[in-house]
N, C-alpha and C. Protein backbone atom coordinates (compact mmCIF):
# COMPACT_ATOMS: atom_id res chain seq x y z
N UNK A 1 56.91 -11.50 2.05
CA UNK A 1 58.31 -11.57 1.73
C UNK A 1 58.58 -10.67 0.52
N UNK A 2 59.63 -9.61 0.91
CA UNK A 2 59.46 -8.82 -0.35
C UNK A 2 60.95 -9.58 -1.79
N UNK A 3 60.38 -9.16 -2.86
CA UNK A 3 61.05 -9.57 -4.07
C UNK A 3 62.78 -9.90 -3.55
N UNK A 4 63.29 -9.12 -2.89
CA UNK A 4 64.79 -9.12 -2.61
C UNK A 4 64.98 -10.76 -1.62
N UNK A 5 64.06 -10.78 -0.91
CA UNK A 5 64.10 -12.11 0.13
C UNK A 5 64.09 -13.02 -0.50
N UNK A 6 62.72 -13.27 -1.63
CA UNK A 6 62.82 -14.12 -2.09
C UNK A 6 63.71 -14.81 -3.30
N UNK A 7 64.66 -13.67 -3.84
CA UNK A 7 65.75 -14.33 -4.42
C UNK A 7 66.79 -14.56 -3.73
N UNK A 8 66.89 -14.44 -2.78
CA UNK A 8 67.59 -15.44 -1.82
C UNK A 8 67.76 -16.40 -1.00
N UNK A 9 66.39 -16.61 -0.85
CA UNK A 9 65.71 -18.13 -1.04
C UNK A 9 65.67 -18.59 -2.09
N UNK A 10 65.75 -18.12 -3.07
CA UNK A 10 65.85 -19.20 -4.39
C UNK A 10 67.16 -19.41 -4.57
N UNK A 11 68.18 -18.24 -4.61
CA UNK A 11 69.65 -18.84 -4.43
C UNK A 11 70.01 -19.85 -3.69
N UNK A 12 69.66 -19.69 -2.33
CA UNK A 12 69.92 -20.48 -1.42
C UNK A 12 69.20 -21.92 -1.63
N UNK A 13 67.97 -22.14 -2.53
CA UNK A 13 67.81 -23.41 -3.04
C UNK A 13 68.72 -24.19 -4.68
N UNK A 14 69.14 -22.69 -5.05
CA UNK A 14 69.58 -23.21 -6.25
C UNK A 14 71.18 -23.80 -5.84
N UNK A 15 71.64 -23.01 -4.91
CA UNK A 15 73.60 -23.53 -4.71
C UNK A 15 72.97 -25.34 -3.75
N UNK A 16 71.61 -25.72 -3.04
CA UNK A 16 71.68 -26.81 -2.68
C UNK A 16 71.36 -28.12 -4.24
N UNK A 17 70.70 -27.36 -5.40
CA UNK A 17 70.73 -28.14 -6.39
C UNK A 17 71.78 -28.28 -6.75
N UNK A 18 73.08 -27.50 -6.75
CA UNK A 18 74.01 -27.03 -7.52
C UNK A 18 75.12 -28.49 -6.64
N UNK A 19 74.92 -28.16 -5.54
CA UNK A 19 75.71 -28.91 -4.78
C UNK A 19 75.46 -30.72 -5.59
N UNK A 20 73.95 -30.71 -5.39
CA UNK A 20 73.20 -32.06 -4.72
C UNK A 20 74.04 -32.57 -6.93
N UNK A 21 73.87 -31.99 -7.55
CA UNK A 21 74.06 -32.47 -9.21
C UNK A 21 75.64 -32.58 -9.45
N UNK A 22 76.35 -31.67 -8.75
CA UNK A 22 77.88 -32.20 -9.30
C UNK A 22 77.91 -32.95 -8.46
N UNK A 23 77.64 -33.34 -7.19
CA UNK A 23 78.19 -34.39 -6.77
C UNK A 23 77.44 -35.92 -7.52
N UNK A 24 76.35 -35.58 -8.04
CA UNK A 24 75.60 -36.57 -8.77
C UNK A 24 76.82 -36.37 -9.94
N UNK A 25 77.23 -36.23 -10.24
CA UNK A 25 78.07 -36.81 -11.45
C UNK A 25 79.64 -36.42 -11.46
N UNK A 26 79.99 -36.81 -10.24
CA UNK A 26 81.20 -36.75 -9.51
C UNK A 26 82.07 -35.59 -9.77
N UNK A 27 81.44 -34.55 -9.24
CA UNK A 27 82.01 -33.33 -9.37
C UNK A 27 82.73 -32.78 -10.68
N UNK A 28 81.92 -33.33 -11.68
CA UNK A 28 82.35 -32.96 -13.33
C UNK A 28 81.83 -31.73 -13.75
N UNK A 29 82.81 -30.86 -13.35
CA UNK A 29 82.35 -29.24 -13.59
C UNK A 29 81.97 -28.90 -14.93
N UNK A 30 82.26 -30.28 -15.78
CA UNK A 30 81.64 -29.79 -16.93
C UNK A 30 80.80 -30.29 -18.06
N UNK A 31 80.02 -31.21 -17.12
CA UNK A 31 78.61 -31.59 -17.16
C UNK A 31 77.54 -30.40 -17.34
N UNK A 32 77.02 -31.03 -18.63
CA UNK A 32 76.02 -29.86 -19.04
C UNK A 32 75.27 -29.31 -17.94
N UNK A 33 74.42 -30.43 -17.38
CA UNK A 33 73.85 -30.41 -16.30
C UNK A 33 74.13 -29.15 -15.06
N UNK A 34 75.75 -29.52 -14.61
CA UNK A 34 75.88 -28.56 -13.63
C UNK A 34 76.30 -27.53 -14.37
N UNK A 35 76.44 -27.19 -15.53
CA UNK A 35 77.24 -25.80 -16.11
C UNK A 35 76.11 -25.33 -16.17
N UNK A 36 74.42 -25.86 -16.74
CA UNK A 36 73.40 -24.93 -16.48
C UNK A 36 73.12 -24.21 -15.57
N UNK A 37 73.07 -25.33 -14.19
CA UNK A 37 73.00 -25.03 -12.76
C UNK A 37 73.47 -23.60 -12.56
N UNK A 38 74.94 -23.87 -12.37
CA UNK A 38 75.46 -23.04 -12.10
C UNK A 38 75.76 -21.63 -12.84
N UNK A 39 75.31 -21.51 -14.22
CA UNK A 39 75.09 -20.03 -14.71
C UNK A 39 73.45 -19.89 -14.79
N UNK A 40 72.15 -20.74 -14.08
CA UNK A 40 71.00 -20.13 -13.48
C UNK A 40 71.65 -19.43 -12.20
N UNK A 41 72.25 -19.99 -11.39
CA UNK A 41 72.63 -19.30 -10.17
C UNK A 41 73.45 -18.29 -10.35
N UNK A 42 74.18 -17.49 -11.18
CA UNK A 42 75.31 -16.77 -11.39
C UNK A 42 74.16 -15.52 -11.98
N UNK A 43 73.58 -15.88 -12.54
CA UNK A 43 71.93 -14.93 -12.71
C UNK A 43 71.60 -14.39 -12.16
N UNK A 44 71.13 -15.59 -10.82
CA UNK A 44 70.35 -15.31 -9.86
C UNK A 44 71.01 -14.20 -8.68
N UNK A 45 72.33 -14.35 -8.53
CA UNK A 45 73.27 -13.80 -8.20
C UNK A 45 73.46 -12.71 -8.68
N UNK A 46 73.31 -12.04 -9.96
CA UNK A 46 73.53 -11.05 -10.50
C UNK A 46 72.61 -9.75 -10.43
N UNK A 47 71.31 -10.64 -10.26
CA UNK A 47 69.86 -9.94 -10.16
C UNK A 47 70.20 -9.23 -8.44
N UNK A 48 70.26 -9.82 -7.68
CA UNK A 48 70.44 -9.21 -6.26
C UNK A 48 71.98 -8.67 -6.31
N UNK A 49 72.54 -8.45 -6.77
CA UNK A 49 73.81 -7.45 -6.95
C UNK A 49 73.17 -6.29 -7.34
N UNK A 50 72.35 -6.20 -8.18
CA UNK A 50 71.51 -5.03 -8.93
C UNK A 50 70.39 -4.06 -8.35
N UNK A 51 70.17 -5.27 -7.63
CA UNK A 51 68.93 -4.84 -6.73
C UNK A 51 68.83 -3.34 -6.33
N UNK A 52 68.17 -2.78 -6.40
CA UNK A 52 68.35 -0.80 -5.36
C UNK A 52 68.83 -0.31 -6.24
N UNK A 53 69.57 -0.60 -7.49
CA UNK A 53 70.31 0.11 -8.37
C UNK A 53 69.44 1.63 -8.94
């Protein structure tokens, strides 16, 4: 699996954490918790925007 695949398997595991934690704390967007979440994934996201650059 080359480097590009596998950050999209990790995205694609991180938006199911992302999901599975705000709804663990009733969709409180601003729970530390999911604000981490979700700017690891905005990262992760950023890195494969870049990709080939």
């Amino acid at each position: 699996m080359s480097h590009y695949n596998g950050l999209h398997v990790e995205i694609d595991q991180m938006k199911k954490l992302l999901e599975h934690t705000a709804k663990e704390y009733m969709y409180n967007f601003r729970h530390p918790q999911v604000v981490e979440i979700s700017q690891q994934l905005d990262r992760l996201i950023v890195k494969v925007m870049g990709y080939g650059r």
